[in-house]
Protein backbone atom coordinates (compact mmCIF):
# COMPACT_ATOMS: atom_id res chain seq x y z
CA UNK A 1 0.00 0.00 0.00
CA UNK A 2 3.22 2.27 0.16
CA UNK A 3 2.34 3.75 -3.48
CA UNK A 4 -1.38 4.83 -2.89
CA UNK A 5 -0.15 6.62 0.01
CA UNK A 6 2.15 8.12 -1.33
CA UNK A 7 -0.50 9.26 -4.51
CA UNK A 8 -2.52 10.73 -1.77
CA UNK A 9 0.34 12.66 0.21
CA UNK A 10 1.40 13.99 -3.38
CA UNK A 11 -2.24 15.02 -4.85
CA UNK A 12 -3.32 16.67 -0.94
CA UNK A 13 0.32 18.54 -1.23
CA UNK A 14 0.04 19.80 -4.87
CA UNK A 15 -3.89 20.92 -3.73
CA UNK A 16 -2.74 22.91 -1.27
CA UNK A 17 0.03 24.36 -3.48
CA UNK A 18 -2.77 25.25 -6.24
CA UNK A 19 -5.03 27.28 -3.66
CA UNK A 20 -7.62 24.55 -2.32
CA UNK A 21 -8.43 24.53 1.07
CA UNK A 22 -9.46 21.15 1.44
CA UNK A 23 -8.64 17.63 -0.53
CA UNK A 24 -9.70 14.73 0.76
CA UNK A 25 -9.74 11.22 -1.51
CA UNK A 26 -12.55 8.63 -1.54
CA UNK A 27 -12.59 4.95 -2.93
CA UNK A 28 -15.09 5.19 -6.54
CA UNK A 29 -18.21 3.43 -5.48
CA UNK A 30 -21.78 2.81 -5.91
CA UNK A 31 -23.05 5.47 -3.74
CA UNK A 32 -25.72 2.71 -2.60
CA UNK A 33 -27.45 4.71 0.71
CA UNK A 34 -27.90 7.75 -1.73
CA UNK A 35 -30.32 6.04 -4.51
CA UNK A 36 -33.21 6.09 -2.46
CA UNK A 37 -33.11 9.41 -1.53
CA UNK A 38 -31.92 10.53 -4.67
CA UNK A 39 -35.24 8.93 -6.04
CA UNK A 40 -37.58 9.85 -3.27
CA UNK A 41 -36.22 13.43 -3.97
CA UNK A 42 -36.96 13.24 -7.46
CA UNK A 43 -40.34 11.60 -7.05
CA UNK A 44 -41.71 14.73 -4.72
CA UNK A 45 -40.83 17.03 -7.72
CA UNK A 46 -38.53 18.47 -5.37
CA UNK A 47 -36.04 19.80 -8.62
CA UNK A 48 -38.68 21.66 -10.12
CA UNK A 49 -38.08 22.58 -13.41
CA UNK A 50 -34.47 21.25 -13.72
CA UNK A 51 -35.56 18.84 -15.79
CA UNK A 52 -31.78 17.56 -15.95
CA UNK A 53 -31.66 16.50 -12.38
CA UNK A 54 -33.44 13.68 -13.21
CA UNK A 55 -31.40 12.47 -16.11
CA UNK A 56 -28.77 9.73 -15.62
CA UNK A 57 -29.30 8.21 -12.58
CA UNK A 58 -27.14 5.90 -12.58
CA UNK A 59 -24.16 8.34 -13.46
CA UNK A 60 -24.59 9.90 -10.42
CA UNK A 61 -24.37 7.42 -8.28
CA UNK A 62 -21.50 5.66 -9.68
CA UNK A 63 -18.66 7.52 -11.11
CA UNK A 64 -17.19 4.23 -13.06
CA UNK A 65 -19.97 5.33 -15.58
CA UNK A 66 -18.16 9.14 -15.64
CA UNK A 67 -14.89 7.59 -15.84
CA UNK A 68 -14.09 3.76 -17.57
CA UNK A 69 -12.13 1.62 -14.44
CA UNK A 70 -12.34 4.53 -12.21
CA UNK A 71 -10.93 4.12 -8.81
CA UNK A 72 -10.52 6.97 -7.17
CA UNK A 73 -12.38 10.76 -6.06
CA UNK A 74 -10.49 13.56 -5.31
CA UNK A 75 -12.54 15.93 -3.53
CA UNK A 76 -11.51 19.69 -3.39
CA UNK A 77 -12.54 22.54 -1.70
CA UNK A 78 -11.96 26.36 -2.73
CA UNK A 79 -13.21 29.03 -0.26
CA UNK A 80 -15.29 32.25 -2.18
CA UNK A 81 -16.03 33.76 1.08
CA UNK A 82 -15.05 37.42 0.53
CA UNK A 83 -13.20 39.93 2.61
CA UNK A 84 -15.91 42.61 2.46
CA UNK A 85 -19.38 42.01 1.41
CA UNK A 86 -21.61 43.83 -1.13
CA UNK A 87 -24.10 45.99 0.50
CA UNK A 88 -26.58 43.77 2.44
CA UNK A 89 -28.70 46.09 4.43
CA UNK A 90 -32.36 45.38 4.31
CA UNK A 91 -33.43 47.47 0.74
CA UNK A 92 -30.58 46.64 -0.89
CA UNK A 93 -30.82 44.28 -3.73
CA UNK A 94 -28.52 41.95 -2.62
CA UNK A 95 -26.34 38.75 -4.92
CA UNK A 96 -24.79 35.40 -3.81
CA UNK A 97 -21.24 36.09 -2.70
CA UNK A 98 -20.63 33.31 -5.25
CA UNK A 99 -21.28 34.97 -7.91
CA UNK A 100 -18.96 38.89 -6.77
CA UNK A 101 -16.65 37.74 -9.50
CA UNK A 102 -15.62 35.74 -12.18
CA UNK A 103 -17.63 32.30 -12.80
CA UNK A 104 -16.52 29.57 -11.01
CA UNK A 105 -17.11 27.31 -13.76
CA UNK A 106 -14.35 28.52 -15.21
CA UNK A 107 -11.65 29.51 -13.09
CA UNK A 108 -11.69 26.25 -10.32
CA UNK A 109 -12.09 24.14 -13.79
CA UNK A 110 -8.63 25.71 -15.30
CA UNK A 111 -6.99 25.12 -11.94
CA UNK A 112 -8.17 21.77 -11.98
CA UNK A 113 -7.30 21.14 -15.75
CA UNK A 114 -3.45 22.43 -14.15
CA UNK A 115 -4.05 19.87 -11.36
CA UNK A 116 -4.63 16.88 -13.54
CA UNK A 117 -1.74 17.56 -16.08
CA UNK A 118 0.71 17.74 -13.56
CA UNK A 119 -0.06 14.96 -11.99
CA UNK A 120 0.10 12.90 -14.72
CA UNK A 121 3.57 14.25 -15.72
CA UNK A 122 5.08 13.65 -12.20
CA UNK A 123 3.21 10.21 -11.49
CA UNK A 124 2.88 8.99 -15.01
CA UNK A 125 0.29 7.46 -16.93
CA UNK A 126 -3.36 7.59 -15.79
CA UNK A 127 -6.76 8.86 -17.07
CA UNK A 128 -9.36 10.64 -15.99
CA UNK A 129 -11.79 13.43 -16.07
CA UNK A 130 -12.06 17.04 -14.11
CA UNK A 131 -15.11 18.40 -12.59
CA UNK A 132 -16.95 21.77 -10.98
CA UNK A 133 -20.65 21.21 -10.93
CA UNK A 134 -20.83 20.68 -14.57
CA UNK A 135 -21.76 16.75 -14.42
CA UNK A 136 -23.38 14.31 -12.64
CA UNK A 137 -21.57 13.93 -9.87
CA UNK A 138 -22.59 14.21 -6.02
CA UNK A 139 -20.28 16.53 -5.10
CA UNK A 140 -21.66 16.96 -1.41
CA UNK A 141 -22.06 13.10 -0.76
CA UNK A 142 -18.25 12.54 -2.25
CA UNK A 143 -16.93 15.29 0.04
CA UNK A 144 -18.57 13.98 3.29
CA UNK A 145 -17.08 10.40 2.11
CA UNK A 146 -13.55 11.96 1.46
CA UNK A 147 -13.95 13.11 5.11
CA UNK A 148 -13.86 16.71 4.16
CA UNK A 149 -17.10 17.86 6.33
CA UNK A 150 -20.87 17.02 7.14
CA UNK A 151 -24.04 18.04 5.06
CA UNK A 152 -25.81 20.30 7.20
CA UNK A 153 -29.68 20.75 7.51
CA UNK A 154 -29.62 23.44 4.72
CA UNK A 155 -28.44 20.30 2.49
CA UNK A 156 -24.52 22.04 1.95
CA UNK A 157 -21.20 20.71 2.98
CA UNK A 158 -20.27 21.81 6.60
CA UNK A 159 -16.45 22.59 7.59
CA UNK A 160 -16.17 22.39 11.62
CA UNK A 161 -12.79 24.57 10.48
CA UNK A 162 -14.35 26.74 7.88
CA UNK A 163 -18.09 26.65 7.50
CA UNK A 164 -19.54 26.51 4.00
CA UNK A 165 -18.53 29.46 1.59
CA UNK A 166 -16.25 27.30 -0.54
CA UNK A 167 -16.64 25.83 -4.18
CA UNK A 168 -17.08 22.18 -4.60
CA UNK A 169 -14.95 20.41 -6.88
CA UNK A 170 -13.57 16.80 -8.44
CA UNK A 171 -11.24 14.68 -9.71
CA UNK A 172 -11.95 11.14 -11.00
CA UNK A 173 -9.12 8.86 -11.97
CA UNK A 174 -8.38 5.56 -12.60
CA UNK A 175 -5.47 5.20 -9.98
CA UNK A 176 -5.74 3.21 -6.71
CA UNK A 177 -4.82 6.19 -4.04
CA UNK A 178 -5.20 5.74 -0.48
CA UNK A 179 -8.70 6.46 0.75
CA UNK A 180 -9.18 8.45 3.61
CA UNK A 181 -11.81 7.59 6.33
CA UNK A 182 -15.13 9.73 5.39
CA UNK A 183 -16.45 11.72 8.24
CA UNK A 184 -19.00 10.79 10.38
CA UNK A 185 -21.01 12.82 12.47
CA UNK A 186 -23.15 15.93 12.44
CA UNK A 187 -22.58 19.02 14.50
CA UNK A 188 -25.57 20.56 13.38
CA UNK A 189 -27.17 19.67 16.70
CA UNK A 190 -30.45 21.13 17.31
CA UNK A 191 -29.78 24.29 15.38
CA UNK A 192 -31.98 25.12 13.22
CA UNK A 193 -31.34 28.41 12.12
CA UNK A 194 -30.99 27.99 8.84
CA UNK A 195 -34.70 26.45 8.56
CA UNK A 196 -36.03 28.92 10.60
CA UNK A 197 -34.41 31.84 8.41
CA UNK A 198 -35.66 30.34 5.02
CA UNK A 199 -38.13 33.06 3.94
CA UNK A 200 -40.02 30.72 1.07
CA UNK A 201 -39.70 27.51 3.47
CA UNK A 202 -37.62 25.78 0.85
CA UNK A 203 -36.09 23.25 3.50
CA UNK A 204 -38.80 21.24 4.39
CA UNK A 205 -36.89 19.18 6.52
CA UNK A 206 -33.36 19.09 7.82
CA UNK A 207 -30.97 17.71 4.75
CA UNK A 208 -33.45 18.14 2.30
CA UNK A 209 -34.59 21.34 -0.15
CA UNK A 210 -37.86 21.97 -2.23
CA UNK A 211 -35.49 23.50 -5.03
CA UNK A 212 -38.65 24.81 -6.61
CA UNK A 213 -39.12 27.06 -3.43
CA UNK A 214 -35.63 28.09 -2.96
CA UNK A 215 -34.63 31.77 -3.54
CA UNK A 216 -31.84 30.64 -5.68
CA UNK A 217 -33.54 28.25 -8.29
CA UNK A 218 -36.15 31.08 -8.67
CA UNK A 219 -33.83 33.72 -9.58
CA UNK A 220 -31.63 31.58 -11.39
CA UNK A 221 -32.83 28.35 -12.82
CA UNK A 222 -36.53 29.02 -13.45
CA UNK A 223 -36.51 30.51 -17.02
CA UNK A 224 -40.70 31.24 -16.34
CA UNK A 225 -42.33 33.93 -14.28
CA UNK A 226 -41.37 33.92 -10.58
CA UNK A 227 -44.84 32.87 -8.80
CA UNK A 228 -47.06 35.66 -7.27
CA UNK A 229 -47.02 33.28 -4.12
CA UNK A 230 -43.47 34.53 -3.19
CA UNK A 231 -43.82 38.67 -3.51
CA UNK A 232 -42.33 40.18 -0.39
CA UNK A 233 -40.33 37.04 0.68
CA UNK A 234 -37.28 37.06 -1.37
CA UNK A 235 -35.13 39.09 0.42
CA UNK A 236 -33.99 41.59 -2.19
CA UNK A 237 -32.10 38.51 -3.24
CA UNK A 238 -31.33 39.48 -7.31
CA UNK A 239 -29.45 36.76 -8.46
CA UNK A 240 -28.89 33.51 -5.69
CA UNK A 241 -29.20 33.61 -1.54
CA UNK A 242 -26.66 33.33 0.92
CA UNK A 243 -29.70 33.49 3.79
CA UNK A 244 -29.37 29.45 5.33
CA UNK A 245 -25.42 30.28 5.10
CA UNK A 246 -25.51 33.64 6.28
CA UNK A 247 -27.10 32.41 9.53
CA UNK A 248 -24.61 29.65 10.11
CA UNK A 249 -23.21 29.34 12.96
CA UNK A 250 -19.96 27.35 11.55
CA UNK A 251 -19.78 30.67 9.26
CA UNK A 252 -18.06 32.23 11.86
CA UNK A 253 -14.97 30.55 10.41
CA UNK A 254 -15.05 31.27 7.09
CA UNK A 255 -11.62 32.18 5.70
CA UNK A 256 -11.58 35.00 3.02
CA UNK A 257 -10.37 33.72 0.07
CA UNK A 258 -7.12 34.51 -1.87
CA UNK A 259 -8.39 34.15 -5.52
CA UNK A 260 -8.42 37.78 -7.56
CA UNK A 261 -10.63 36.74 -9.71
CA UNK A 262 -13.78 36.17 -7.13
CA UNK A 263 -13.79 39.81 -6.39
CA UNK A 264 -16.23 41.96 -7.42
CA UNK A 265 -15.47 44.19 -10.04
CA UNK A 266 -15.02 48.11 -9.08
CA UNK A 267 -17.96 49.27 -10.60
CA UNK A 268 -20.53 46.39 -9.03
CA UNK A 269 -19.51 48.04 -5.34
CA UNK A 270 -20.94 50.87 -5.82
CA UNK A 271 -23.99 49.43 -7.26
CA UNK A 272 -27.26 51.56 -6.10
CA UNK A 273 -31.11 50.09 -5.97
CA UNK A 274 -31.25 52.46 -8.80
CA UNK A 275 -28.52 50.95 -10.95
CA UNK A 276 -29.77 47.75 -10.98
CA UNK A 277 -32.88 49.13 -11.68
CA UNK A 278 -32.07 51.37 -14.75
CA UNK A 279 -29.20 48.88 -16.02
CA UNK A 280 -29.37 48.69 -19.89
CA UNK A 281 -28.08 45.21 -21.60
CA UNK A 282 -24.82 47.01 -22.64
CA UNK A 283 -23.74 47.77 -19.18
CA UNK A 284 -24.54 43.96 -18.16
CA UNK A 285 -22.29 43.15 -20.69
CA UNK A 286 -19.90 45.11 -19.34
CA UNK A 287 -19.86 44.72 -15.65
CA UNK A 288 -20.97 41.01 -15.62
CA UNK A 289 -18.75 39.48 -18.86
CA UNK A 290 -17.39 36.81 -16.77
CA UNK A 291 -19.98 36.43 -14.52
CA UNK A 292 -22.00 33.63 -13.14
CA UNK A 293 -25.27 35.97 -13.75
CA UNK A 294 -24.42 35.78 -17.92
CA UNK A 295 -26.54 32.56 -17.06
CA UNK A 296 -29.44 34.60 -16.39
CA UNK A 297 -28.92 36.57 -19.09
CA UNK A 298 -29.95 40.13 -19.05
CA UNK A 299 -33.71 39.78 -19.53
CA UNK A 300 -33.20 37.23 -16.58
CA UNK A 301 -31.95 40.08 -14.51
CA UNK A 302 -34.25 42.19 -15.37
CA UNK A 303 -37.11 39.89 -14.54
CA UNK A 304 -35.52 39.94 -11.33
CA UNK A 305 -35.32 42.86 -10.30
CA UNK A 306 -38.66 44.14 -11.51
CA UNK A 307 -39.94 41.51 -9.13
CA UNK A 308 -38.10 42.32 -6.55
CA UNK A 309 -38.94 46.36 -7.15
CA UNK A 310 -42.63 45.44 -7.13
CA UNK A 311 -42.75 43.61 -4.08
């Protein structure tokens, strides 16, 4: 077993090295206890009108059928928490700290395109695949099993060292590295602060989200009309929510990140009610070019805020 250690002392140093904050590395498996939730989730309707959620199954429970004779998951963590927030008072229209910068997409899926390359040069010969939320893979589930943290009641990965602002990320290869031991427990407790804070009740009990009530998917994912049913509960929340994290106690320890390209660009802190308001599609363009909102789109955005405006 000397050589799989030594994979996983090498890959945990050479994350650290390339900005992660957390790598932990977890025998590829059937995730067998997750199938029945997976499918009880699906079966409530609980992914609304993510239609995709409930495409291959099977992929997303075993990552062999990502990645041909895979062995291994390298889970990685990469904090977005920033060092000074946006305005967040009570009127302001508000975004996700996730999305203050550049997409994520794109900048954790070039380091990890770095990541993978090198390894390959200094350990030789192996295959596999990189990814940052853009397949199916349980990214939560393979973190708690690479013993990187807990899922918490608001259904996101929990750091007892660093709370939850941090990017999710993976690594599937087919070389035998040394597992280590997932983590069990939950020091959630009897908080429930993050249920109690949920404005549209979107966790309708602890672990598990109505994502067709959550602030996020409405501002976000749902491409229709934002229901009447939730005028005057969304927070000023314009694009994403950072409410059930915001109210974290374990948030306390959030470490700012170090990444340039998360921070928000000059012009978005001085944003006004009144900007977002009267933005036209060529100042979008501008201040959001390599934004996660370009997913929105302008008229998205727009939508958004008009609801938000006529609450």
């Amino acid at each position: 077993m000397i050589r799989p250690q030594e994979y996983a002392a090498h890959i945990k140093s050479k994350a650290k090295a390339l900005g992660f904050d957390f790598c932990g590395i977890a025998k590829a498996e059937f995730l067998e206890g997750e199938a029945p939730k997976l499918e009880e989730w699906l079966n409530r309707n609980y992914h609304g009108k993510m239609a995709y959620l409930a495409n291959h199954f099977d992929k997303r429970l075993d990552p062999t059928k990502l990645v041909e004779g895979a062995k291994t998951v390298v889970s990685l963590a990469y904090s977005y928490f920033p060092e000074e927030a946006l305005p967040e008072g009570q009127k302001d229209i508000k975004l996700a700290k996730y999305a203050y910068g550049e997409d994520y997409h794109f900048v954790i899926k070039d380091l990890l395109k770095t990541f993978l390359k090198e390894l390959q040069e200094e350990i030789g010969e192996f295959s596999g695949r990189v990814f940052v939320d853009s397949a199916p893979v349980m990214e939560r589930q393979w973190a708690q099993k690479a013993g990187i943290g807990w899922i918490g009641k608001n259904s996101l990965l929990l750091s007892k060292e660093q709370g939850s602002f941090f990017f999710l990320a993976e690594l599937i290869i087919d070389l035998e590295v040394q597992p280590d031991p997932p983590f069990i427990g939950d020091f959630c407790g009897t908080c429930t602060r993050c249920i109690d804070a949920c404005p549209t009740d979107a966790i309708v009990e602890p672990e598990v989200i109505d994502a067709s009530r959550c602030i996020s998917y409405l501002t976000i994912e749902l491409k229709e009309e934002i229901p009447t049913e939730f005028k005057g509960k969304m927070g000023n929340w314009a694009f994403g929510c950072d409410i059930c994290q915001d109210v974290c106690p374990w948030n306390r320890f959030s470490k700012t990140h170090t990444q340039p390209k998360f921070s928000p660009p000059e012009e978005l802190k001085s944003f006004s009610n009144k900007d977002w308001e009267e933005m036209t599609e060529e100042t979008f363009g501008k201040v959001f070019k390599k934004s996660p909102l370009k997913r929105t789109k302008f008229a998205g955005l727009k939508r958004n805020v008009n609801f938000l405006k006529n609450e």
